[in-house]
C-alpha atoms as a PDB file:
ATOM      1  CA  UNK A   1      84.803 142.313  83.147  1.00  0.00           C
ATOM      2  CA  UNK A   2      86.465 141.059  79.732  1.00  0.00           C
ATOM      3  CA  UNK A   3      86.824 137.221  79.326  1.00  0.00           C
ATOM      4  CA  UNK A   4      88.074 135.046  76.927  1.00  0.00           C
ATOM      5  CA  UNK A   5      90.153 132.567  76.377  1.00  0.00           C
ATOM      6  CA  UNK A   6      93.254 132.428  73.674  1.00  0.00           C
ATOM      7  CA  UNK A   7      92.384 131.036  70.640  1.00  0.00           C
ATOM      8  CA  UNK A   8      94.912 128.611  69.281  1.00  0.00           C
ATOM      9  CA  UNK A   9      95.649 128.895  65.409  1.00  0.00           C
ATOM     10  CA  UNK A  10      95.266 126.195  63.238  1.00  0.00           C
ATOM     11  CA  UNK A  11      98.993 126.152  62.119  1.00  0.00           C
ATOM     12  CA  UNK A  12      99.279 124.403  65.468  1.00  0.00           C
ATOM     13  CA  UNK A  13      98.098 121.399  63.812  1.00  0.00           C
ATOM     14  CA  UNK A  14      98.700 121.869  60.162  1.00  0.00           C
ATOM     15  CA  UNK A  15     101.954 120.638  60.159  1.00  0.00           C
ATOM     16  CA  UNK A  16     101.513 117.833  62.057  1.00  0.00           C
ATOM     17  CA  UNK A  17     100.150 115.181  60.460  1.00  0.00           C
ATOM     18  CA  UNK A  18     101.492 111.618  59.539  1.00  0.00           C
ATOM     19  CA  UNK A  19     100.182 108.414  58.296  1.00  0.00           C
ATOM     20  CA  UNK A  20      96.620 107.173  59.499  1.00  0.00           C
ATOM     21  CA  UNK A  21      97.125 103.802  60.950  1.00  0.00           C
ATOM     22  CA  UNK A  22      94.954 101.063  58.907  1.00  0.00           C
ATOM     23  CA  UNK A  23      91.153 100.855  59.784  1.00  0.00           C
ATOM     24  CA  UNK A  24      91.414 104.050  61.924  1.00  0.00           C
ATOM     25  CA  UNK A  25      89.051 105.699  60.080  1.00  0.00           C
ATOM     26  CA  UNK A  26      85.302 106.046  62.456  1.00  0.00           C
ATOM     27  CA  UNK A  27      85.620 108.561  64.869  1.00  0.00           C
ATOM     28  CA  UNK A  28      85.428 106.310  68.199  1.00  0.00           C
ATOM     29  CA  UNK A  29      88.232 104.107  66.316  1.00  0.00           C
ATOM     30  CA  UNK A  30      89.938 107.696  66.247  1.00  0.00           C
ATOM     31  CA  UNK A  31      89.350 108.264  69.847  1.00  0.00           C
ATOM     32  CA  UNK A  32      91.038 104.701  70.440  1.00  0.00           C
ATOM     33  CA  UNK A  33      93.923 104.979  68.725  1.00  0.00           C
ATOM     34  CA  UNK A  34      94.660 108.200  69.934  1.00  0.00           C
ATOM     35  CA  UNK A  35      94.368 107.414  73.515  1.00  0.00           C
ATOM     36  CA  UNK A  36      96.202 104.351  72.906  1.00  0.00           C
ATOM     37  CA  UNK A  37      98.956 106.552  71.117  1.00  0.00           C
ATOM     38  CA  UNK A  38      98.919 108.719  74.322  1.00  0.00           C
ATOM     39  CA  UNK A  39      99.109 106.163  76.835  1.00  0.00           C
ATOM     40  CA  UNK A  40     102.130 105.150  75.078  1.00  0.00           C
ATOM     41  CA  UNK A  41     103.779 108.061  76.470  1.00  0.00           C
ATOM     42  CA  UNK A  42     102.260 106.906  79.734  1.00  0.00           C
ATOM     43  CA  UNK A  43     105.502 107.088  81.522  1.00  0.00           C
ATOM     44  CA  UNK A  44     106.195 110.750  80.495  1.00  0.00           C
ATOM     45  CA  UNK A  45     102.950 111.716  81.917  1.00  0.00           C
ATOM     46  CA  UNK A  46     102.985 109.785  85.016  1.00  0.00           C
ATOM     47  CA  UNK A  47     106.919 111.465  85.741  1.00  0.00           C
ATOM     48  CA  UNK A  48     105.217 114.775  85.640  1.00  0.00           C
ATOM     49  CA  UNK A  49     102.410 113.814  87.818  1.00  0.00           C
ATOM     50  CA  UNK A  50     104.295 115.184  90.808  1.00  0.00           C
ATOM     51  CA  UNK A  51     102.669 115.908  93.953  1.00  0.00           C
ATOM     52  CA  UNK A  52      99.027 115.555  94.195  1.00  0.00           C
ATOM     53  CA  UNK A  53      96.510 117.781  95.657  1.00  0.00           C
ATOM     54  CA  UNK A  54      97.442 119.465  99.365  1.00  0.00           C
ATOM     55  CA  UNK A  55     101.118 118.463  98.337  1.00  0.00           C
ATOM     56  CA  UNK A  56     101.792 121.314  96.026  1.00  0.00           C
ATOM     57  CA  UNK A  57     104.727 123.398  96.780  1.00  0.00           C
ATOM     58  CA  UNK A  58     104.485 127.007  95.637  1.00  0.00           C
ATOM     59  CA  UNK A  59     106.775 129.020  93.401  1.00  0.00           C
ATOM     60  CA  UNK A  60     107.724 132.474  93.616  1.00  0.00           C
ATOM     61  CA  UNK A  61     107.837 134.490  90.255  1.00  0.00           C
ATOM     62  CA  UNK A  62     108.278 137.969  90.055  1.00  0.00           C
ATOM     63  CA  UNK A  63     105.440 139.489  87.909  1.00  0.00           C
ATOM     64  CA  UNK A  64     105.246 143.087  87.309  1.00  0.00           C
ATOM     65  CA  UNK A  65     102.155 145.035  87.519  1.00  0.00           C
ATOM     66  CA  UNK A  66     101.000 146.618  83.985  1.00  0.00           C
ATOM     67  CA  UNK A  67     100.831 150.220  82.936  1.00  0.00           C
ATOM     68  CA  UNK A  68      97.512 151.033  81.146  1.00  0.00           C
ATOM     69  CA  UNK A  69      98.390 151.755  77.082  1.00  0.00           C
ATOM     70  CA  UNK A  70     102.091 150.487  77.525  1.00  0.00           C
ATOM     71  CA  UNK A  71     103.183 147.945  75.575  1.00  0.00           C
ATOM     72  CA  UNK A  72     106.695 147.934  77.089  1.00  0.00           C
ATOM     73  CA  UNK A  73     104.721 147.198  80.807  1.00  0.00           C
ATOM     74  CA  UNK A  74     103.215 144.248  79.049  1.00  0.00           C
ATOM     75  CA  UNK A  75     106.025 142.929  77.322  1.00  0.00           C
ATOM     76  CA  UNK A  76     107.820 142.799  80.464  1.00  0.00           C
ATOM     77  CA  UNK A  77     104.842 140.559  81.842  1.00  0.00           C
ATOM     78  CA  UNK A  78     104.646 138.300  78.962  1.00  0.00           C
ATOM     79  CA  UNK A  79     108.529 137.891  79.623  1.00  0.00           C
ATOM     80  CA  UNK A  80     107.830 138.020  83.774  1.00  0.00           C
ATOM     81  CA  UNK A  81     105.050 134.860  82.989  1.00  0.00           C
ATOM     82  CA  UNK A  82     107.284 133.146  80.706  1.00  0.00           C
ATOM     83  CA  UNK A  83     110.268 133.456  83.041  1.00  0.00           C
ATOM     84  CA  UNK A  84     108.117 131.413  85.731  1.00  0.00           C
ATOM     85  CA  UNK A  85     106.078 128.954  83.365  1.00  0.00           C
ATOM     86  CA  UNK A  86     109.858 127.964  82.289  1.00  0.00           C
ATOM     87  CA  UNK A  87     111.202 127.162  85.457  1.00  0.00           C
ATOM     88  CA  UNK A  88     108.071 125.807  86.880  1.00  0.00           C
ATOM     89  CA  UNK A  89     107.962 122.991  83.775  1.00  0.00           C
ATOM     90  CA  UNK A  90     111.626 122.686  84.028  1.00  0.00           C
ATOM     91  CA  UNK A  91     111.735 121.521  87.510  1.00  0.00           C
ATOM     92  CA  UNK A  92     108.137 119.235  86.966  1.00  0.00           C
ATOM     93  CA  UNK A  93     110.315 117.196  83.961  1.00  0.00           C
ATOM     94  CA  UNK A  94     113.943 117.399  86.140  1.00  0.00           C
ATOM     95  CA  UNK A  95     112.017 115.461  89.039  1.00  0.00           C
ATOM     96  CA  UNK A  96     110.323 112.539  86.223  1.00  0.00           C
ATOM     97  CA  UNK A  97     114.051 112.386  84.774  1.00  0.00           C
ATOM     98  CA  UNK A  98     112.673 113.754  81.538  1.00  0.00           C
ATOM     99  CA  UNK A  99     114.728 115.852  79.142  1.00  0.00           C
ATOM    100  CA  UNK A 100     113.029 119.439  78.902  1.00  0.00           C
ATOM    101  CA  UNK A 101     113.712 122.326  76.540  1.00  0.00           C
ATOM    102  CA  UNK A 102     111.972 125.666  76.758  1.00  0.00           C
ATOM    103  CA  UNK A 103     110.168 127.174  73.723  1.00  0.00           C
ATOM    104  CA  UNK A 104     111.439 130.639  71.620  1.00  0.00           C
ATOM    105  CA  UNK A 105     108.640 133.337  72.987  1.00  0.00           C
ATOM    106  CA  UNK A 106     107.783 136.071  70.080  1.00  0.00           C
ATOM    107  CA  UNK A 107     106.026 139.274  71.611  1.00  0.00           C
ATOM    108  CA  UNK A 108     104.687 141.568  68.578  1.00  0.00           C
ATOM    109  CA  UNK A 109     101.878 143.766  68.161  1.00  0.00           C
ATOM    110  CA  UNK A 110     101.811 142.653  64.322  1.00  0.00           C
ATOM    111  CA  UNK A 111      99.810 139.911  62.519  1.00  0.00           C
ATOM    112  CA  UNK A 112     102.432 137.817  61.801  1.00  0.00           C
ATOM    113  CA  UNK A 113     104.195 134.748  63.322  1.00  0.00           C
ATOM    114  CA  UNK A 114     106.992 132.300  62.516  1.00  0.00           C
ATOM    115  CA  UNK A 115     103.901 130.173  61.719  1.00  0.00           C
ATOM    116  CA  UNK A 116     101.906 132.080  59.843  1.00  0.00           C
ATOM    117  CA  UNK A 117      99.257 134.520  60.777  1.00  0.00           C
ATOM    118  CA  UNK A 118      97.909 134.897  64.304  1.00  0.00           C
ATOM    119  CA  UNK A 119      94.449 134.207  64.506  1.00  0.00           C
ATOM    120  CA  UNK A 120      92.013 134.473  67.400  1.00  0.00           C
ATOM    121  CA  UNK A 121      92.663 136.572  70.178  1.00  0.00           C
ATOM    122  CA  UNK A 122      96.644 137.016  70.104  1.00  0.00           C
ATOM    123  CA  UNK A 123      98.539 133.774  71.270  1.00  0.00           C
ATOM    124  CA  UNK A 124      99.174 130.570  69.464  1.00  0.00           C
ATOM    125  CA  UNK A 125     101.915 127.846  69.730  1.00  0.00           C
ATOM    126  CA  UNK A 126     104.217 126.835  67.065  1.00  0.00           C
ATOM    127  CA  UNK A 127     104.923 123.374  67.076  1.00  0.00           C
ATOM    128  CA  UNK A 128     107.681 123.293  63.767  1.00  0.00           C
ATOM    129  CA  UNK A 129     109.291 125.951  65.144  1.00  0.00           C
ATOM    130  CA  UNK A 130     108.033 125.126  69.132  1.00  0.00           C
ATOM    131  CA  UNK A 131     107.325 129.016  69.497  1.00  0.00           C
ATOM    132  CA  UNK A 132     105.016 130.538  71.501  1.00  0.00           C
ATOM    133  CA  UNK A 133     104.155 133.636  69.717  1.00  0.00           C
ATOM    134  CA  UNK A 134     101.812 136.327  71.767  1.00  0.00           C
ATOM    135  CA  UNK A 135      99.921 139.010  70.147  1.00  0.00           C
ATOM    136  CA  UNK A 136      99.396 142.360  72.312  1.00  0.00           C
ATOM    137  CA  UNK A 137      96.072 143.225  71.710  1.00  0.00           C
ATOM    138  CA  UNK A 138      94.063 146.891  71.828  1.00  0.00           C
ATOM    139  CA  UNK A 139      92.284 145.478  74.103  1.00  0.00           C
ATOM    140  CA  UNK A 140      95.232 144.454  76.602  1.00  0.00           C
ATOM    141  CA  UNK A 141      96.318 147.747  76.114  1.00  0.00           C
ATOM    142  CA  UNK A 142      93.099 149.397  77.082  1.00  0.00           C
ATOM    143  CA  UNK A 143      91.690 146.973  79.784  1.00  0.00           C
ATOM    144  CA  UNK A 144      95.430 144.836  80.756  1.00  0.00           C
ATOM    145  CA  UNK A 145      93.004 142.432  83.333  1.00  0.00           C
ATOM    146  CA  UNK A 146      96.081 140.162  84.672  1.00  0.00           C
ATOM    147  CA  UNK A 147      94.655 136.948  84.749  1.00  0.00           C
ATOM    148  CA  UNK A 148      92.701 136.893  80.830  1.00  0.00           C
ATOM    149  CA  UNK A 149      96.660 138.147  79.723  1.00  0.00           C
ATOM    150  CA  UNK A 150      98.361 135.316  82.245  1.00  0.00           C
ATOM    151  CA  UNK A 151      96.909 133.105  80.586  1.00  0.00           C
ATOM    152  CA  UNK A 152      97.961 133.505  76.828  1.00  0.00           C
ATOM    153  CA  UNK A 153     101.385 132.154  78.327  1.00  0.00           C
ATOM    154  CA  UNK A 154     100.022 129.108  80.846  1.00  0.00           C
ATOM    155  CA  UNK A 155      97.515 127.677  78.325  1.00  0.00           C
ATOM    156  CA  UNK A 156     100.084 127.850  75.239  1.00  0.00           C
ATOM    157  CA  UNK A 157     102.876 126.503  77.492  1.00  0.00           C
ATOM    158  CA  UNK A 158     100.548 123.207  78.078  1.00  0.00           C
ATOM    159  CA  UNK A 159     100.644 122.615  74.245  1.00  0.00           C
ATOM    160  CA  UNK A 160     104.852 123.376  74.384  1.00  0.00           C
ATOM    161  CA  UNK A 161     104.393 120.520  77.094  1.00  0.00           C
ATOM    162  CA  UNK A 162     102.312 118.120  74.767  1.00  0.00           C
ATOM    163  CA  UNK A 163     105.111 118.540  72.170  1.00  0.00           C
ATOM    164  CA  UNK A 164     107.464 117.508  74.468  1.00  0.00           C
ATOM    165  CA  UNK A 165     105.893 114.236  76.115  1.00  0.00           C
ATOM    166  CA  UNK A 166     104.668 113.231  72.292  1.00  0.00           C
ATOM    167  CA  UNK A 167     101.118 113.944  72.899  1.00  0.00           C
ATOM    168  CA  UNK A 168     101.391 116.338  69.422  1.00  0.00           C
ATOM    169  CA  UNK A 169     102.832 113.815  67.923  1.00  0.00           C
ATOM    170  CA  UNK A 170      99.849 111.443  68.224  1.00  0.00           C
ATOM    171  CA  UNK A 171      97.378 114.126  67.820  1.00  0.00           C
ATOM    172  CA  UNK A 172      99.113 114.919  64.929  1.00  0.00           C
ATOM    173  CA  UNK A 173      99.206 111.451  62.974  1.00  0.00           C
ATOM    174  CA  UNK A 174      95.213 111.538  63.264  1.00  0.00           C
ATOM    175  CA  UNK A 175      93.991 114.247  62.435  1.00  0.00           C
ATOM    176  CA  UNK A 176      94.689 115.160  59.080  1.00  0.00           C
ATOM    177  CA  UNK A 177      92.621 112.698  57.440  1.00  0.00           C
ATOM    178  CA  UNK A 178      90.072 112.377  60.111  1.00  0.00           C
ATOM    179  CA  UNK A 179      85.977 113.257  59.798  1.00  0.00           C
ATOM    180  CA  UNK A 180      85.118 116.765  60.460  1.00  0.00           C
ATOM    181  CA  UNK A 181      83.279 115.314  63.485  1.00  0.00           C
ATOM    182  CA  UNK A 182      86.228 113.357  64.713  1.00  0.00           C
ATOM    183  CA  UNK A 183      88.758 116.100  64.443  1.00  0.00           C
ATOM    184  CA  UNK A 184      86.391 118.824  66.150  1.00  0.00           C
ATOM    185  CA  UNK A 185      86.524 115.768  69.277  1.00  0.00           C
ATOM    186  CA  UNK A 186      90.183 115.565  68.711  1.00  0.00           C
ATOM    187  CA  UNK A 187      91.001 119.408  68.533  1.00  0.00           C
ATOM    188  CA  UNK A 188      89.023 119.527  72.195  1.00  0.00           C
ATOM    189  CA  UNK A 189      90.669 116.679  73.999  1.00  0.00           C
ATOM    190  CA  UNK A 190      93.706 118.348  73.091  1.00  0.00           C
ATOM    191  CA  UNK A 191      92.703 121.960  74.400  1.00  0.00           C
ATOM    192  CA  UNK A 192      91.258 120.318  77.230  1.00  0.00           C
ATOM    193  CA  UNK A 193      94.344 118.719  78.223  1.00  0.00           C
ATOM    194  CA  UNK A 194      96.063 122.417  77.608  1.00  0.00           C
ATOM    195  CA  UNK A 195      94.054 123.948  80.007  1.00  0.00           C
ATOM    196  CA  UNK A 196      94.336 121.655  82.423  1.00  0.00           C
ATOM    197  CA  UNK A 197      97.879 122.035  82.254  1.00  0.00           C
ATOM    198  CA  UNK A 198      97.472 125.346  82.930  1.00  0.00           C
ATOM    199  CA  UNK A 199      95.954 124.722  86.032  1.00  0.00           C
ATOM    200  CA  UNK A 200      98.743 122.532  87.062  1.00  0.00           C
ATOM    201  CA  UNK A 201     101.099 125.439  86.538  1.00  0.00           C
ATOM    202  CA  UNK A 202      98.346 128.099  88.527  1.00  0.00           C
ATOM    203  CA  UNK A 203      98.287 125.258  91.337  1.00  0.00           C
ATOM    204  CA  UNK A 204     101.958 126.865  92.293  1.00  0.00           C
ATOM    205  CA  UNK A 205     102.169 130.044  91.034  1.00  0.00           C
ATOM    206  CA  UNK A 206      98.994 132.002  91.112  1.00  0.00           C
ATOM    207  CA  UNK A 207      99.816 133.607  94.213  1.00  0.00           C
ATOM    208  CA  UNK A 208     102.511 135.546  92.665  1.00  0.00           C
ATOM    209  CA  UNK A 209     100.763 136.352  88.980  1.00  0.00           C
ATOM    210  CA  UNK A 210      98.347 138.738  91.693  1.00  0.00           C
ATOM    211  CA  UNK A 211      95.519 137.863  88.991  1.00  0.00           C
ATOM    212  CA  UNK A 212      92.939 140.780  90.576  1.00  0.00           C
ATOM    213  CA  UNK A 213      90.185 138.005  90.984  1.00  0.00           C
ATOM    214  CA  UNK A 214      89.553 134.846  93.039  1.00  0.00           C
ATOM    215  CA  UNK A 215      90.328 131.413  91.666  1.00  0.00           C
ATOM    216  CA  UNK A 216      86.176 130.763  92.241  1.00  0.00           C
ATOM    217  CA  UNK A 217      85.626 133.769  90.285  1.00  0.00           C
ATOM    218  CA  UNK A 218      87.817 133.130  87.539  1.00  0.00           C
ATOM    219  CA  UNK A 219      86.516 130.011  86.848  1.00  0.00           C
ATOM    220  CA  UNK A 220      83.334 130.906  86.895  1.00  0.00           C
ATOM    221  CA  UNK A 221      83.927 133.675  84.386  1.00  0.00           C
ATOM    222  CA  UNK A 222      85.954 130.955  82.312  1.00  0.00           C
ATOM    223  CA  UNK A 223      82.606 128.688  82.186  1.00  0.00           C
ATOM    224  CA  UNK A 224      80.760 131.284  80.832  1.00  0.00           C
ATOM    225  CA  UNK A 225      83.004 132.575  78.075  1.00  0.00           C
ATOM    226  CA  UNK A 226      82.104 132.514  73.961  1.00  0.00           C
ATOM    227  CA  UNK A 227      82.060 129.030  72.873  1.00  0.00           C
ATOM    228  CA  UNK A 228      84.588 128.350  71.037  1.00  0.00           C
ATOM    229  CA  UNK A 229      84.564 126.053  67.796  1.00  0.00           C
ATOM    230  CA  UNK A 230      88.407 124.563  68.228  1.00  0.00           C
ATOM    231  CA  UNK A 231      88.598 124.490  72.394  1.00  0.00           C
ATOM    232  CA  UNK A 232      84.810 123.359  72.877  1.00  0.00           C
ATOM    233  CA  UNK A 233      82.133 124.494  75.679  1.00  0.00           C
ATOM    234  CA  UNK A 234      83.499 126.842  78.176  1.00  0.00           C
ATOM    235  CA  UNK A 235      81.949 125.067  80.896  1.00  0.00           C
ATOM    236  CA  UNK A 236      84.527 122.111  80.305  1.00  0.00           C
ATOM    237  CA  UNK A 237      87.176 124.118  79.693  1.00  0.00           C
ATOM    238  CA  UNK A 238      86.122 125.354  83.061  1.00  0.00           C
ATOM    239  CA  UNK A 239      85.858 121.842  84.880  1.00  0.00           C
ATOM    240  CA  UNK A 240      89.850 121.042  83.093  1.00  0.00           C
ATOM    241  CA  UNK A 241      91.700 124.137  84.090  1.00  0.00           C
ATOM    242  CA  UNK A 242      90.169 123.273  87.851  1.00  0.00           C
ATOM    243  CA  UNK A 243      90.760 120.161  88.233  1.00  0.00           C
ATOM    244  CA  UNK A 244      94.575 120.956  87.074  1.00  0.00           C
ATOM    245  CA  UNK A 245      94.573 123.553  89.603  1.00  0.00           C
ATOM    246  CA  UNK A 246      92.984 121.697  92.353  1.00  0.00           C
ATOM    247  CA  UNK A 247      94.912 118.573  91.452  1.00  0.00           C
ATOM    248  CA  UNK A 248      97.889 120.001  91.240  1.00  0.00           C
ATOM    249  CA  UNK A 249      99.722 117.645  88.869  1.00  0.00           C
ATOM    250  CA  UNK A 250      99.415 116.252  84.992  1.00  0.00           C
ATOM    251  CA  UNK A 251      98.067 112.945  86.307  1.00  0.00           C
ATOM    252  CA  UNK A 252      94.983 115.011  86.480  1.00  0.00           C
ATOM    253  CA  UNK A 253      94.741 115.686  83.150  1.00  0.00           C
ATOM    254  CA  UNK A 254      93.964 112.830  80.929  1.00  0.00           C
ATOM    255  CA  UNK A 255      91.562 114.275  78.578  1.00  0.00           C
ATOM    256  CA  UNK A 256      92.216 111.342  76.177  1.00  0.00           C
ATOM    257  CA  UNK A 257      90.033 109.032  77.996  1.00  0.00           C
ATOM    258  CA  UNK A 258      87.403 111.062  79.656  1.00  0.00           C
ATOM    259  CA  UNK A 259      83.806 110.422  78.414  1.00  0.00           C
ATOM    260  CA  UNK A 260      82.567 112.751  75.858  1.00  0.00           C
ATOM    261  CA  UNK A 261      80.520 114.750  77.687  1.00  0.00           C
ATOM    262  CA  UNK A 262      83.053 116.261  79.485  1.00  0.00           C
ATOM    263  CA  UNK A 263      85.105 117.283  76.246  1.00  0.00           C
ATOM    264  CA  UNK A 264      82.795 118.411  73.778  1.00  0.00           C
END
């Protein structure tokens, strides 16, 4: 079974970087600020909190099933998945009284995006522009396993969600100028916080994306993916995307504060 987990490019963050507050320059001062930044936008994330765990309402999208070696089939996924993640974020930010707008979605089989070129595995998010752009792969052609190819649209719609409440924003004004070492931490908490997002969203709609393997299974296989140098050790991108699920709601997923061990 194939594995992995979308690889966000670094345009993402390239063009979001501002001043670096005065003394802000050690990596736990980093950390500090940045949580503080975040918790400034405390009563975004608390609207979208939502029900918590046993309270979750589900939602029922229409997902197609995917033709082996047709992009058309999986075109009409990526549109099915958007479709849902849309209305599903929509309804999370109507209920906190928060103003929502839904990203542009680009669908090519080429290299490039409104951001530059796609790196990775196929999917990145455009912040500028706030464009999710997805890549069709070979390998989604050859081996389309519906939950790996769900997920190019859930985990980039939790960084479309971070632009939103501000939480790019204050990434954003740190990590230009930070320490290798402080923006590697940085780059994680974020992609932490994106996959727990993710989770939120799954919380409602897995059930209908039919992902052809158990939620145990899945994360299992997600905690034992590549490591990846931007999102950090599988097994905690494993631990975030459950406890979104489980948890059912973005008041789950403060990544900004949790100890390190849990991010790196």
């Amino acid at each position: 079974m194939r594995i992995f987990l979308i690889a966000v490019a670094m345009c993402m963050v390239a063009g979001l970087s501002g001043p670096l507050p005065a003394g802000a320059t050690a990596a736990g001062q980093l950390s500090a600020q940045l949580s503080a930044q975040v918790s400034g936008r405390a009563s975004a994330q608390a609207g979208l909190s939502g029900a918590m765990s046993g309270d979750v309402v589900p939602q029922s999208c229409a997902i197609p099933k995917i033709r082996t070696g047709s992009v058309a089939s999986l075109k009409s996924f990526h549109r099915a998945m958007a479709a849902c993640a849309d209305r599903f974020w929509a309804a999370r930010f109507a209920a906190a009284g928060l103003l929502y707008s839904p990203p542009e979605v680009t669908i090519t089989t080429g290299s490039d995006s409104v951001c530059g070129a796609i790196t990775g595995n196929g999917a990145q998010y455009c912040p500028d522009q706030r464009t999710i752009v997805i890549r069709i792969m070979r390998q989604d052609l050859r081996d389309p396993f519906r939950m790996n190819i769900a997920h190019s649209v859930a985990h980039e719609w939790g960084h479309h969600v971070q632009q939103l409440t501000g939480v790019l924003d204050a990434h954003g004004a740190l990590y230009e100028p930070a320490s290798n070492g402080a923006r590697k931490l940085l780059s994680h908490r974020l992609e932490m916080q994106a996959e727990c997002f993710a989770g939120v969203f799954y919380s409602a709609t897995l059930e209908s994306i039919k992902p052809d393997i158990g939620w145990e299974d899945w994360i299992e296989a997600v905690g034992l993916a590549d490591e990846s140098e931007i999102h950090g050790k599988p097994r905690n991108l494993a631990f975030w995307q459950d406890r979104g699920y489980r948890g059912g709601a973005t008041g789950f997923c403060n990544t900004w504060t949790a100890r390190k061990g849990k991010i790196t």
